[in-house]
N, C-alpha and C. Protein backbone atom coordinates (compact mmCIF):
# COMPACT_ATOMS: atom_id res chain seq x y z
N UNK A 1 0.17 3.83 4.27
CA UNK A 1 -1.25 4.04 4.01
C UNK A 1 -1.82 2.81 3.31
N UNK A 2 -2.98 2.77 3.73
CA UNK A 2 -3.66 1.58 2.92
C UNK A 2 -3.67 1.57 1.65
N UNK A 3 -4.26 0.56 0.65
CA UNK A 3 -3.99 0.98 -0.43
C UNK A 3 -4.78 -0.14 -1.72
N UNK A 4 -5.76 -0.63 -1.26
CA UNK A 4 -6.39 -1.53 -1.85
C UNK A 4 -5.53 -2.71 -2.74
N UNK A 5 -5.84 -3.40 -3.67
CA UNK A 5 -5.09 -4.18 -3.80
C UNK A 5 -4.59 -3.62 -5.38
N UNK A 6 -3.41 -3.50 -5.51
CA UNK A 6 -2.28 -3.31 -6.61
C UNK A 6 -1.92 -3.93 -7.40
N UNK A 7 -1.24 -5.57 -6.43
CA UNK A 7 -0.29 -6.10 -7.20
C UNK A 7 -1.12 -7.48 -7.57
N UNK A 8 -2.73 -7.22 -6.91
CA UNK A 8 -3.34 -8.63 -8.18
C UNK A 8 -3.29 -9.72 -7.14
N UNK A 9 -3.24 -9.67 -5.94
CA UNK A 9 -3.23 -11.20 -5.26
C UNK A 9 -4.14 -11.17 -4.36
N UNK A 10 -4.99 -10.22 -4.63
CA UNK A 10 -6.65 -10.39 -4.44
C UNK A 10 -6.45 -10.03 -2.06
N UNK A 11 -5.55 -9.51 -2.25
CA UNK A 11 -5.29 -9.03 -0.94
C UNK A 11 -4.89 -7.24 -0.83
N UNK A 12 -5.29 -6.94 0.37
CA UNK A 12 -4.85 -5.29 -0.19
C UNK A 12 -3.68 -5.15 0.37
N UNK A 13 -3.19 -4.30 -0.29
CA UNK A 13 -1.54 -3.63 -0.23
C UNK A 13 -1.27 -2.28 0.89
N UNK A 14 0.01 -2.18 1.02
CA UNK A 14 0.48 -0.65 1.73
C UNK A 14 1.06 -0.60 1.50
N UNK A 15 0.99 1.33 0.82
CA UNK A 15 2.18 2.09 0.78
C UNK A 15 2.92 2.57 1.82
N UNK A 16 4.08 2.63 1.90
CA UNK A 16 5.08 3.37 2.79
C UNK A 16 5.95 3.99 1.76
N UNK A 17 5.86 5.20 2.70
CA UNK A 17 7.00 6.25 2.15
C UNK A 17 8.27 6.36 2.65
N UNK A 18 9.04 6.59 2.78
CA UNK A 18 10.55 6.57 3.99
C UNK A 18 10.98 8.06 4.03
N UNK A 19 12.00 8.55 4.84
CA UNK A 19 12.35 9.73 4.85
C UNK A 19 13.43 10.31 3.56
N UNK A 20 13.86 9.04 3.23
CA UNK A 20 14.70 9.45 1.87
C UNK A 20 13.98 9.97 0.52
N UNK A 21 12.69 9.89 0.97
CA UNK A 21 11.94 9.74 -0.75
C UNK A 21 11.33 8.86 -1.27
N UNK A 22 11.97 7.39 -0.94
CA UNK A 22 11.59 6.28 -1.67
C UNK A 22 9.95 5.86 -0.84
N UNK A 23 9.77 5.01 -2.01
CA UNK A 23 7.85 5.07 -2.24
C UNK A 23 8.50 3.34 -2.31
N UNK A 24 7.47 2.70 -1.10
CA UNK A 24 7.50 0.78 -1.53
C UNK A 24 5.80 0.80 -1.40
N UNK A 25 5.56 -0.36 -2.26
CA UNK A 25 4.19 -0.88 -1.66
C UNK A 25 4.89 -2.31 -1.40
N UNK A 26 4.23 -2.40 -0.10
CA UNK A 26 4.37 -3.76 0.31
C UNK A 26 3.04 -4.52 0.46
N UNK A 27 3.51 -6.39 -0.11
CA UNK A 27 2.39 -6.42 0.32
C UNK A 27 1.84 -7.81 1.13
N UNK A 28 1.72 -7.69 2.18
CA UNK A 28 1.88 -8.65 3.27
C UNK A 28 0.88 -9.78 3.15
N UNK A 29 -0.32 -9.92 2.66
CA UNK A 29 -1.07 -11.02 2.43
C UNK A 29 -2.11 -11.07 3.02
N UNK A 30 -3.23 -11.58 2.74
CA UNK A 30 -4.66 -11.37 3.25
C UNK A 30 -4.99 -11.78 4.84
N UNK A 31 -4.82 -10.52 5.91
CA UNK A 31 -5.06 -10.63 6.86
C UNK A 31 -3.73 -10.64 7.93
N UNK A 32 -2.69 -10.32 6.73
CA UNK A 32 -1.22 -10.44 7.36
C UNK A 32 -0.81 -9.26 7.88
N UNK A 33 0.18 -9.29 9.13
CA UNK A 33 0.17 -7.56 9.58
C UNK A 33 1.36 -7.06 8.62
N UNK A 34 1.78 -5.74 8.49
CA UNK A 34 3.09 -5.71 8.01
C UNK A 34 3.91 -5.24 8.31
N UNK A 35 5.08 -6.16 8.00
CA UNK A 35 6.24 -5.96 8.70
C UNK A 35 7.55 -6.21 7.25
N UNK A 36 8.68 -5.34 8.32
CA UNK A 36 9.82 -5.07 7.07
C UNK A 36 10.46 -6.13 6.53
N UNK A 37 9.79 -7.06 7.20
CA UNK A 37 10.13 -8.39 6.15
C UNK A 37 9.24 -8.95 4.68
N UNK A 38 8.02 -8.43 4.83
CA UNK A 38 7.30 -8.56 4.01
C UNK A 38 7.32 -8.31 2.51
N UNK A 39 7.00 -9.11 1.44
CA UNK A 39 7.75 -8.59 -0.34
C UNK A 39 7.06 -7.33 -0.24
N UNK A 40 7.56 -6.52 -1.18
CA UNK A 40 7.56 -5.46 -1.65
C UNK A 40 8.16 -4.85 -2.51
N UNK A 41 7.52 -3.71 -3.63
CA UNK A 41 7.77 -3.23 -5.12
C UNK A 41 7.97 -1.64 -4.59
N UNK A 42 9.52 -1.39 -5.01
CA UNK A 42 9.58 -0.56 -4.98
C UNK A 42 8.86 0.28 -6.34
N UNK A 43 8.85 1.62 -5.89
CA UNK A 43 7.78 2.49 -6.72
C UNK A 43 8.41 3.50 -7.29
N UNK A 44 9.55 4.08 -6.79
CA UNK A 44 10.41 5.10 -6.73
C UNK A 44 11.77 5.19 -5.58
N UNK A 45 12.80 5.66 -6.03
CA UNK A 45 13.55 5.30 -4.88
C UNK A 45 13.97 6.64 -4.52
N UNK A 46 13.15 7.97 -4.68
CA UNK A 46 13.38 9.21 -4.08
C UNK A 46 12.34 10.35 -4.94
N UNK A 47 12.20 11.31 -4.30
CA UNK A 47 11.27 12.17 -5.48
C UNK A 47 9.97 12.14 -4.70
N UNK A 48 9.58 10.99 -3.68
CA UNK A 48 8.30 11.30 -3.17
C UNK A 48 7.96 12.23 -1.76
N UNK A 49 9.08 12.64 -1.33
CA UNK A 49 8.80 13.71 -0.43
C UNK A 49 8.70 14.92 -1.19
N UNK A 50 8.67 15.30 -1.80
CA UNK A 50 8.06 16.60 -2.59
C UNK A 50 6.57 16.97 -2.48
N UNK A 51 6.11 15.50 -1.66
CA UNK A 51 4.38 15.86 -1.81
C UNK A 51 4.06 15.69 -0.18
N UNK A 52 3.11 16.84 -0.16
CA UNK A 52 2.35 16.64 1.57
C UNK A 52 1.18 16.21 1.92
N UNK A 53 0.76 15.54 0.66
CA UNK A 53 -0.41 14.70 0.58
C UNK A 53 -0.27 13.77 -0.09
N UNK A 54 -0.62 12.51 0.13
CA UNK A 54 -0.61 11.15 -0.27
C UNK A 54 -2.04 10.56 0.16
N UNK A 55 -2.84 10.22 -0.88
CA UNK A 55 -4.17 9.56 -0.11
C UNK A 55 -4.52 8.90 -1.66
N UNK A 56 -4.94 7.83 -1.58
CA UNK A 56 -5.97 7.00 -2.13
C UNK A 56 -7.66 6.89 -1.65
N UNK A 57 -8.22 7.09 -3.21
CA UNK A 57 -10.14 7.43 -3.01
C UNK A 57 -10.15 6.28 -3.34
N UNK A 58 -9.24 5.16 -4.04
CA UNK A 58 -9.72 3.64 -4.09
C UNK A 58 -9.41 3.76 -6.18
N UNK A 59 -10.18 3.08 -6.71
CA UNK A 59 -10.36 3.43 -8.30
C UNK A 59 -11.01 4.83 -8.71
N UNK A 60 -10.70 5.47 -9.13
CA UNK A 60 -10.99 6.68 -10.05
C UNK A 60 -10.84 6.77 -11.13
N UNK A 61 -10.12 5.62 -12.06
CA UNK A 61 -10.25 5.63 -13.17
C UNK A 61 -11.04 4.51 -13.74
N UNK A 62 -11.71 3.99 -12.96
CA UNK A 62 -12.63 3.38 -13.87
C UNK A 62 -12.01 1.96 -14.48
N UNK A 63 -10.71 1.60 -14.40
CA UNK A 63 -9.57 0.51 -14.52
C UNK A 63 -9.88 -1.11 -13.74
N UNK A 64 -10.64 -0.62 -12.04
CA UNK A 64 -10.83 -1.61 -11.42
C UNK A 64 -9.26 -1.41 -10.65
N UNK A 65 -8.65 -0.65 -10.92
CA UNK A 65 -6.89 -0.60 -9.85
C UNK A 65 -6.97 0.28 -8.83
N UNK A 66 -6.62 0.13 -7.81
CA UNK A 66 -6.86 1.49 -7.00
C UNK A 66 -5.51 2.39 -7.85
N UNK A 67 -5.86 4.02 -7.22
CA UNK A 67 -4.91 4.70 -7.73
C UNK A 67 -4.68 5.84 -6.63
N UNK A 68 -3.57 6.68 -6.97
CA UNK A 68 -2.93 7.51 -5.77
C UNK A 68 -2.96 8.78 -6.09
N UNK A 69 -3.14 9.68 -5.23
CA UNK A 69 -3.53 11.28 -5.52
C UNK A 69 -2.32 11.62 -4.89
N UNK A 70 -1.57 13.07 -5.01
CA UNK A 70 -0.77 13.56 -4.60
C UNK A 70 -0.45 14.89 -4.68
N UNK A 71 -0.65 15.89 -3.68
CA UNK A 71 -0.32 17.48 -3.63
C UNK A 71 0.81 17.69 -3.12
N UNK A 72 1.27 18.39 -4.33
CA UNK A 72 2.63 18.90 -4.15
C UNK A 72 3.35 19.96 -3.05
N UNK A 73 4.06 20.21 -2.41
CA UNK A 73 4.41 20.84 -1.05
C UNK A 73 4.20 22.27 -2.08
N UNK A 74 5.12 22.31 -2.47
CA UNK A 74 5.56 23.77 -2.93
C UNK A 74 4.41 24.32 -3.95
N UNK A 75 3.71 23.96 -4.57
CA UNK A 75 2.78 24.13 -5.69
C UNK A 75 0.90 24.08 -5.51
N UNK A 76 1.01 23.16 -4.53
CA UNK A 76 -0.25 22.94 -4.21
C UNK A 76 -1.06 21.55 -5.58
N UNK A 77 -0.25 21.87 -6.37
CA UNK A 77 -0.85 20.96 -7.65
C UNK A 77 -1.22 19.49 -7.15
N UNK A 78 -2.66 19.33 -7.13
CA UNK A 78 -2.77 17.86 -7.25
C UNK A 78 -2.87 16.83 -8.79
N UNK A 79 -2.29 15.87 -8.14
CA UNK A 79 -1.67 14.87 -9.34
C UNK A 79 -2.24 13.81 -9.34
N UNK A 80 -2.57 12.67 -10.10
CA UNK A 80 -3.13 11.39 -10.63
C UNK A 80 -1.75 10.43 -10.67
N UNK A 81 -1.77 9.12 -9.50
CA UNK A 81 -0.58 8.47 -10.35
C UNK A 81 -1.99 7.10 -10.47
N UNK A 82 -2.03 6.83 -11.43
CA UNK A 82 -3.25 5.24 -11.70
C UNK A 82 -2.38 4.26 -11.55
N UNK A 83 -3.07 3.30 -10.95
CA UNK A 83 -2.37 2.14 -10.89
C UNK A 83 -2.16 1.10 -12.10
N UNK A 84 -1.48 0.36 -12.60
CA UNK A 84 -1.94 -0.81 -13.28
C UNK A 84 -1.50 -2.05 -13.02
N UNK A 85 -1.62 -2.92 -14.51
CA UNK A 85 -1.96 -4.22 -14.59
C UNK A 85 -0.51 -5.14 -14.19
N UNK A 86 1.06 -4.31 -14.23
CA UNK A 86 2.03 -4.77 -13.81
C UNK A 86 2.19 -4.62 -12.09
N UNK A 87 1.03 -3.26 -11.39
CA UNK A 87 1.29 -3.57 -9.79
C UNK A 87 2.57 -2.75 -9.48
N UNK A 88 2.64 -1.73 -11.10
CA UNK A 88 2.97 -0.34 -10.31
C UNK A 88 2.11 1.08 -10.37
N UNK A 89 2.78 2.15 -10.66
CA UNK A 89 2.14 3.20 -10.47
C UNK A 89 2.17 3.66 -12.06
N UNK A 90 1.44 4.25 -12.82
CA UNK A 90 2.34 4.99 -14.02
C UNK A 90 2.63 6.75 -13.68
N UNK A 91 2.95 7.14 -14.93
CA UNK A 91 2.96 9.17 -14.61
C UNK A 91 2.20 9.41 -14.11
N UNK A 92 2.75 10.23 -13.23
CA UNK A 92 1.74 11.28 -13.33
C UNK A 92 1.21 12.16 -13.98
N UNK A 93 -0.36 12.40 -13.45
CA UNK A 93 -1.18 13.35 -14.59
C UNK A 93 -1.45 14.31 -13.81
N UNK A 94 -1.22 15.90 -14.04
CA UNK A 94 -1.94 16.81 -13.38
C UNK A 94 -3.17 17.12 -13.55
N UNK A 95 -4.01 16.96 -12.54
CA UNK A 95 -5.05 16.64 -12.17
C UNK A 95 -5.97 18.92 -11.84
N UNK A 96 -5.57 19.40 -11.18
CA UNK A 96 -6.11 20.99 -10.75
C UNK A 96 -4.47 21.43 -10.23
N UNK A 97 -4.67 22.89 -10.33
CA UNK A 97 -3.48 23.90 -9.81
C UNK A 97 -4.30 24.14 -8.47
N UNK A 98 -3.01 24.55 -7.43
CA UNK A 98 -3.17 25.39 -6.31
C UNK A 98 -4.31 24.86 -5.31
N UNK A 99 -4.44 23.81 -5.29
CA UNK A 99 -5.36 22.87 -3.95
C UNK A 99 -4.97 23.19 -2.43
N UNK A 100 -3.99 24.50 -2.64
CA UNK A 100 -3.44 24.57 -1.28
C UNK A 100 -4.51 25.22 -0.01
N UNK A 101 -5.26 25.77 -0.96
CA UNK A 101 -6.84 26.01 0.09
C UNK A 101 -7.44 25.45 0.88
N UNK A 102 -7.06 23.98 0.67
CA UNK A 102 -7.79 22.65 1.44
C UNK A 102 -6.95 22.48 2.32
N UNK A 103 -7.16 22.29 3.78
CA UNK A 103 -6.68 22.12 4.69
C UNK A 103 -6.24 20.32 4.95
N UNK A 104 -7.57 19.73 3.85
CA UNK A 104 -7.02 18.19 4.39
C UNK A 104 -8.14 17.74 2.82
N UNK A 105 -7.70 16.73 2.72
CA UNK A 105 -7.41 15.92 1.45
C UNK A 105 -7.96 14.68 1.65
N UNK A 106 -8.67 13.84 1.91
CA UNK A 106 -9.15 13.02 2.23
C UNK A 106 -10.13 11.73 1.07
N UNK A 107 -8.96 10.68 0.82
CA UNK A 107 -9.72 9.74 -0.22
C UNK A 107 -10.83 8.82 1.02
N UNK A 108 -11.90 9.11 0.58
CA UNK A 108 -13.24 8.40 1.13
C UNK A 108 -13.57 7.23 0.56
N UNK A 109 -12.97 6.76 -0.67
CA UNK A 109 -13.70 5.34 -0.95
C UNK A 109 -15.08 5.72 -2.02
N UNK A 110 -15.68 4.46 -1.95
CA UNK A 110 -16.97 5.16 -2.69
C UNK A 110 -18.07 5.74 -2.07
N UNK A 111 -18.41 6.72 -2.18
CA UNK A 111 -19.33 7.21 -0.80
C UNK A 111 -20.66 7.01 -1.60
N UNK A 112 -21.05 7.77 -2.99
CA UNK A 112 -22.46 7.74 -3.20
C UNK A 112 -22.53 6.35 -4.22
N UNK A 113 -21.87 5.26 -4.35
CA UNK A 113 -22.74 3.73 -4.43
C UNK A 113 -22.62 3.41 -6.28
N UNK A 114 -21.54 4.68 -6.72
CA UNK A 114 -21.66 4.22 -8.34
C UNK A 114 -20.43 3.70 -8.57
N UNK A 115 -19.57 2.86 -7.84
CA UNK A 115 -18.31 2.13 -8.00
C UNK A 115 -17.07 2.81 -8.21
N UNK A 116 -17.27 3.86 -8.30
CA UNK A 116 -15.93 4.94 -8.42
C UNK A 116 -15.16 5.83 -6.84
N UNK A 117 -13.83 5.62 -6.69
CA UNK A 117 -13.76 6.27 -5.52
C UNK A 117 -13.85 8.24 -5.55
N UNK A 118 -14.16 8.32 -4.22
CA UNK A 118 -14.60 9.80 -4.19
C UNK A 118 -13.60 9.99 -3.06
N UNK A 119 -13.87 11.73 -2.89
CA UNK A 119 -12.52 12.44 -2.20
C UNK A 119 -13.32 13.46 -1.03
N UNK A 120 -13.04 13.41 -0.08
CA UNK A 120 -13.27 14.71 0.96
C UNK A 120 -12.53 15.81 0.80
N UNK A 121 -12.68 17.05 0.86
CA UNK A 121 -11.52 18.02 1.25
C UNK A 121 -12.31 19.02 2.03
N UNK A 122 -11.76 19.18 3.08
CA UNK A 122 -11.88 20.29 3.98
C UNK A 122 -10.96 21.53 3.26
N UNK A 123 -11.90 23.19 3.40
CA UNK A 123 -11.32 24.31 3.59
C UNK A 123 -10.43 24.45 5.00
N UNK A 124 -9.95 25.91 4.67
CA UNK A 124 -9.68 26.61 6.38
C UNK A 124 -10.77 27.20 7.13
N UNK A 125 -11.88 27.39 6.17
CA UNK A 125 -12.84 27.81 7.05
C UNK A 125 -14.28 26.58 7.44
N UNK A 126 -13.28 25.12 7.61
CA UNK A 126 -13.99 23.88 7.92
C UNK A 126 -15.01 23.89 7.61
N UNK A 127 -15.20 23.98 5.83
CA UNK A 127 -16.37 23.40 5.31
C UNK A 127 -15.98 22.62 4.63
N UNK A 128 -16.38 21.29 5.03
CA UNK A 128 -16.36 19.86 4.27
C UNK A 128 -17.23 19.80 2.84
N UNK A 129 -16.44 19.24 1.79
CA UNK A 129 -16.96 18.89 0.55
C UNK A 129 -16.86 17.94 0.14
N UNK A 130 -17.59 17.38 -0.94
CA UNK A 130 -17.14 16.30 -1.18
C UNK A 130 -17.58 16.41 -2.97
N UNK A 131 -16.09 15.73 -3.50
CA UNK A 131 -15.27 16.06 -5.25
C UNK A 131 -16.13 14.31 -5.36
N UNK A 132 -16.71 14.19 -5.96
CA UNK A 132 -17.65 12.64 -6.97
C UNK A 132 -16.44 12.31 -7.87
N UNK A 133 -15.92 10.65 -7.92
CA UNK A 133 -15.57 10.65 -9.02
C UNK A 133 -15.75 10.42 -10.21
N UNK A 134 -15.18 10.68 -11.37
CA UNK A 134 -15.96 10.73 -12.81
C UNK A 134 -16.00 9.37 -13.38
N UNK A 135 -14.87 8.41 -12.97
CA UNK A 135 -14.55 7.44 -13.69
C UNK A 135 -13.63 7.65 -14.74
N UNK A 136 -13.31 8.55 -14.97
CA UNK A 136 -12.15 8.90 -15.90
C UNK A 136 -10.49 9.39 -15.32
N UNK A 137 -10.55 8.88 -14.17
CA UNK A 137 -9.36 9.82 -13.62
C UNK A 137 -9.39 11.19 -12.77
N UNK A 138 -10.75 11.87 -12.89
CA UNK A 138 -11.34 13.33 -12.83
C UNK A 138 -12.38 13.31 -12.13
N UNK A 139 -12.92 14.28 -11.31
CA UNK A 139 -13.81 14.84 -9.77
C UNK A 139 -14.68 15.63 -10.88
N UNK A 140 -15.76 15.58 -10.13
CA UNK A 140 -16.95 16.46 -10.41
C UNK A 140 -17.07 17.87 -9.81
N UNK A 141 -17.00 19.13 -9.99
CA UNK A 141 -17.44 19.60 -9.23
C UNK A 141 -17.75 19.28 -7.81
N UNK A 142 -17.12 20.07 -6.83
CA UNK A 142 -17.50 19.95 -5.36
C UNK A 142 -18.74 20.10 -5.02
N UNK A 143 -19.60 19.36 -3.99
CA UNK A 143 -20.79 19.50 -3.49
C UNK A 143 -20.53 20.12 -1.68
N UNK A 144 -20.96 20.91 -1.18
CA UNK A 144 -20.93 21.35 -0.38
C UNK A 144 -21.81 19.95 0.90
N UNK A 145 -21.20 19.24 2.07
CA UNK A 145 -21.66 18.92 2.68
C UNK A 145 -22.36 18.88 3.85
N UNK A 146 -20.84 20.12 4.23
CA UNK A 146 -21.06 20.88 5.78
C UNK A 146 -20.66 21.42 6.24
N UNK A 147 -21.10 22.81 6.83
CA UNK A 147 -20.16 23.75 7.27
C UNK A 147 -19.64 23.97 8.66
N UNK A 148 -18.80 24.80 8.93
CA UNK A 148 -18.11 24.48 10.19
C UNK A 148 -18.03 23.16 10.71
N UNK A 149 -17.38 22.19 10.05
CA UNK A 149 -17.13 20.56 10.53
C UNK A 149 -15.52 20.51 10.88
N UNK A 150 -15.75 20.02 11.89
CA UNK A 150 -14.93 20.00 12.10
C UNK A 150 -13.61 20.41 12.48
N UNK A 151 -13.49 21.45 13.02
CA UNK A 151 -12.54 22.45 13.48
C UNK A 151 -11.43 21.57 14.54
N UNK A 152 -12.01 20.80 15.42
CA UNK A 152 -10.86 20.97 15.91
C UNK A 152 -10.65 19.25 15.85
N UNK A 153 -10.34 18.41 14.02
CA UNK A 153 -9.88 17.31 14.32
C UNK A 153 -8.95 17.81 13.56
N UNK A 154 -7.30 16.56 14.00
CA UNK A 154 -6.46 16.56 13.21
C UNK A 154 -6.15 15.88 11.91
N UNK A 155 -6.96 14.47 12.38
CA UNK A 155 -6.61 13.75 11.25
C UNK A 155 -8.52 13.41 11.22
N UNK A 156 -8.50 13.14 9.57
CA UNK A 156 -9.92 12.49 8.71
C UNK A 156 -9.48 11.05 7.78
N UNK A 157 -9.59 10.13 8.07
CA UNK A 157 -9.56 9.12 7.42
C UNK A 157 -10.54 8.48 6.61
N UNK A 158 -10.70 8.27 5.06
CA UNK A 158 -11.50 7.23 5.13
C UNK A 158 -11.55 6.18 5.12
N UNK A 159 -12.04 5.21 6.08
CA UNK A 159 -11.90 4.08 6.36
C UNK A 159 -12.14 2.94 5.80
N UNK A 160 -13.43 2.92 5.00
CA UNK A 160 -14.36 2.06 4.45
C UNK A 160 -15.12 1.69 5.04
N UNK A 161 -16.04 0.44 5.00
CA UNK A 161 -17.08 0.11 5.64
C UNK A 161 -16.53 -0.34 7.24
N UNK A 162 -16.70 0.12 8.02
CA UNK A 162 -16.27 -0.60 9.07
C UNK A 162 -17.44 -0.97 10.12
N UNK A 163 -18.74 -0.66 9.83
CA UNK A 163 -20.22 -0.54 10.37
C UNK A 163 -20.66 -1.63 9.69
N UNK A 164 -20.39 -2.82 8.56
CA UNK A 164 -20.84 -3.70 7.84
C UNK A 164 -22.04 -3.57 7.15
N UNK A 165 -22.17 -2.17 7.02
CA UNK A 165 -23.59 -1.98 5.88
C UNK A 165 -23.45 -2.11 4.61
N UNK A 166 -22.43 -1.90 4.47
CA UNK A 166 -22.12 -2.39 2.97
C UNK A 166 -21.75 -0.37 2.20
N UNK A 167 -21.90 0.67 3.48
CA UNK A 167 -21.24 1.64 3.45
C UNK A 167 -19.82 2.54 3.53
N UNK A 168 -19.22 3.28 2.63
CA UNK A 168 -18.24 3.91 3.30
C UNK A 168 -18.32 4.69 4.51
N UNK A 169 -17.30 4.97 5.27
CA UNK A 169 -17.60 5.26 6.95
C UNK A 169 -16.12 6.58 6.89
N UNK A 170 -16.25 7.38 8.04
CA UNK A 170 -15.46 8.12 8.22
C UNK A 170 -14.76 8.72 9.80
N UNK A 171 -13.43 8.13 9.91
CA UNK A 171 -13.20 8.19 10.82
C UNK A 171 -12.22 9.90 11.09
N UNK A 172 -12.41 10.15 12.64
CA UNK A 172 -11.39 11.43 12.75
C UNK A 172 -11.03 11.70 14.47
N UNK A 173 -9.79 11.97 14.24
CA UNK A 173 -9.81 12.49 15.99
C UNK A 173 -9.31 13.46 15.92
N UNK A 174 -9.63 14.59 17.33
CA UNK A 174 -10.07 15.31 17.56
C UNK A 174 -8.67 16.23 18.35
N UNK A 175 -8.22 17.50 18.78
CA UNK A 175 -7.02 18.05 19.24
C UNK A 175 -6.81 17.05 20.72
N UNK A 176 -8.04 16.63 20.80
CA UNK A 176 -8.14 16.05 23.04
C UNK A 176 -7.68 15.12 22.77
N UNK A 177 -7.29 14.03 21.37
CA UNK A 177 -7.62 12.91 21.10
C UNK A 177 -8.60 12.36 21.57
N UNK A 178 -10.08 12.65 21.33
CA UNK A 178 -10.74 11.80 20.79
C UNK A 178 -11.39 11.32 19.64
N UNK A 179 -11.83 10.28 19.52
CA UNK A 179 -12.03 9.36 17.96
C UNK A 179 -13.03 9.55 17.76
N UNK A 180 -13.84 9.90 16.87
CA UNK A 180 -14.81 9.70 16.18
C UNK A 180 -15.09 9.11 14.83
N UNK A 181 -16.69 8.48 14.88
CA UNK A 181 -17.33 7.93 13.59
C UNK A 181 -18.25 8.69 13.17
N UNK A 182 -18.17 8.69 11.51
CA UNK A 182 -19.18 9.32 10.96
C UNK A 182 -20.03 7.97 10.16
N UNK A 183 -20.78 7.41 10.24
CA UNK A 183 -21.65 6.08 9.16
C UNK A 183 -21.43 7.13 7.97
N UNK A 184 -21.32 6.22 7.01
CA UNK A 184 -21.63 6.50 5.64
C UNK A 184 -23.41 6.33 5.09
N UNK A 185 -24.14 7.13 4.64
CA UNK A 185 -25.32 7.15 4.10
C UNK A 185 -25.40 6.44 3.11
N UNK A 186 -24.39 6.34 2.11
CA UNK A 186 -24.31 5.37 0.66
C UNK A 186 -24.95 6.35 -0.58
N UNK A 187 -25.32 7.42 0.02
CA UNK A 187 -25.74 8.64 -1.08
C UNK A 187 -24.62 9.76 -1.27
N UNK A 188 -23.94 9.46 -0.31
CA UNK A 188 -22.37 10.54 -0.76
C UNK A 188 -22.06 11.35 0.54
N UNK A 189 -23.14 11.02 1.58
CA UNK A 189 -22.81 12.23 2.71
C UNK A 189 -22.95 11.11 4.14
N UNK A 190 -22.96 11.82 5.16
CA UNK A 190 -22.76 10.96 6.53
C UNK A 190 -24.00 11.35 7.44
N UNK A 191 -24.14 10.55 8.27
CA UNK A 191 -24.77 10.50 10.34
C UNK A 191 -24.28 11.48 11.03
N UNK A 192 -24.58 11.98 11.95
CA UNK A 192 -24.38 12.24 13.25
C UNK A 192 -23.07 11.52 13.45
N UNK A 193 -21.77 12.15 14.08
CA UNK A 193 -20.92 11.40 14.40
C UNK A 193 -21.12 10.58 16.05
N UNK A 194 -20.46 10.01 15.97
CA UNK A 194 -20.60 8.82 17.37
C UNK A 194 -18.98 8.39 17.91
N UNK A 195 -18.93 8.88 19.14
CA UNK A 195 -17.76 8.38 20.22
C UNK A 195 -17.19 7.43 19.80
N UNK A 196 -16.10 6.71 19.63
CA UNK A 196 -14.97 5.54 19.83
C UNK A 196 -14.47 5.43 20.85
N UNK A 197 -13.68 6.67 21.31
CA UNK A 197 -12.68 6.53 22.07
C UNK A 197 -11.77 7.12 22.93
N UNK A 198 -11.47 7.41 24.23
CA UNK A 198 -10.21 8.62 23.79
C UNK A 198 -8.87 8.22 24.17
N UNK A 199 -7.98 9.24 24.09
CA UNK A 199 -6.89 8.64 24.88
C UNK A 199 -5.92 8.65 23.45
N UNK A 200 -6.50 9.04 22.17
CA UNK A 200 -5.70 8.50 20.89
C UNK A 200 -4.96 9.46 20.57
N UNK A 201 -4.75 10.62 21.74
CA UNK A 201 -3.76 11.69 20.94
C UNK A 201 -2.22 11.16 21.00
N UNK A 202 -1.97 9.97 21.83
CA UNK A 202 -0.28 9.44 21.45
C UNK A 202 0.05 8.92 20.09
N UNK A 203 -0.68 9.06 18.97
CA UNK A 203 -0.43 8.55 17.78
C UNK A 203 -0.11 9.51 17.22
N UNK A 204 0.97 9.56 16.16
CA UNK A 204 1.29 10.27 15.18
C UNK A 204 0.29 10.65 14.09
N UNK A 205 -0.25 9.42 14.01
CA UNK A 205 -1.01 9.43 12.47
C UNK A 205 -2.05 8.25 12.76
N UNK A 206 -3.18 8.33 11.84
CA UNK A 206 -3.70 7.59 11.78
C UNK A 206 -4.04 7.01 10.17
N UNK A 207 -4.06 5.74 9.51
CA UNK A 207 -4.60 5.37 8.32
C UNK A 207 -5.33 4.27 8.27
């Protein structure tokens, strides 16, 4: 997963997880693709499959570091790991109990324009919300964005600006695989979505 920049070399980073547990950020260099040759800090060398969510909203604490959210399989508990100034992760902080209501988890970046990253989460009954962040580590109260959204995508990414407005943007495809865009408004909510693509259901994943 993407992962803004971590380790300070003014390039952004990726996390990978492996099937053993172990957590690397690697980080390949500005504009570099990545590959398993590339340096990289390990983060943990087991303990991170315990979680079925992994997403970064970008900074949430207000630090200037991006930082990493994480819901626990068995618990639902979402967790805070902040990044810092050495370009690792520190503790985790429990963040809310029982998030297992949300069907999808989604770090958006900054959506409404006050420098802090914010979070999507879809229910089961596909109403999209969206959690503001505080700047302290901590979400605001959910704002209701939209109901019945989205039913039949699998994956919601947020992407960042990829429209060059200087907005966060939101990408998702769909059970047919197809892709869709949502523009970012820059007030916290989205457009009309708009076609990409199809043909993208041979991917596992998208980030």
């Amino acid at each position: 997963m993407p992962f803004g920049d971590l380790s300070g070399d003014r390039c952004n980073d990726v996390l990978v997880r492996y099937s053993s547990g172990a957590l690397r950020l690697y980080k390949p260099g500005c504009g570099a693709p990545v590959k398993p040759s590339a340096p990289y800090t390990s983060l943990g060398t087991s303990g991170w499959s315990q979680y079925e969510v992994l997403t970064s909203p970008g900074d949430v604490s207000g630090d200037g570091r991006p930082d990493l959210l994480a819901r626990a399989t068995s618990t639902g508990t979402l967790y805070l790991y902040k990044g810092t100034s050495t370009g690792k992760l520190s503790a985790r902080v429990k963040l809310y109990d029982n998030w297992k209501t949300y069907k999808k988890i989604v770090g958006a970046g900054d959506l409404n324009g006050d420098g802090i990253g914010d979070l999507l989460v879809q229910d089961t009954a596909h109403t999209l919300y969206r959690c503001c962040g505080k700047g302290d580590g901590t979400f605001a109260a959910r704002t209701r964005l939209f109901t019945n959204w989205g039913g039949s995508y699998n994956t919601v990414v947020g992407v960042g600006d990829i429209t060059d407005d200087g907005r966060a943007d939101l990408v998702s495809r769909d059970s047919g695989g197809t892709l869709w865009r949502n523009n970012g408004d820059g007030k916290g909510s989205f457009g009309a979505r708009a076609q990409l693509g199809t043909g993208w259901q041979g991917y596992k994943s998208l980030t």
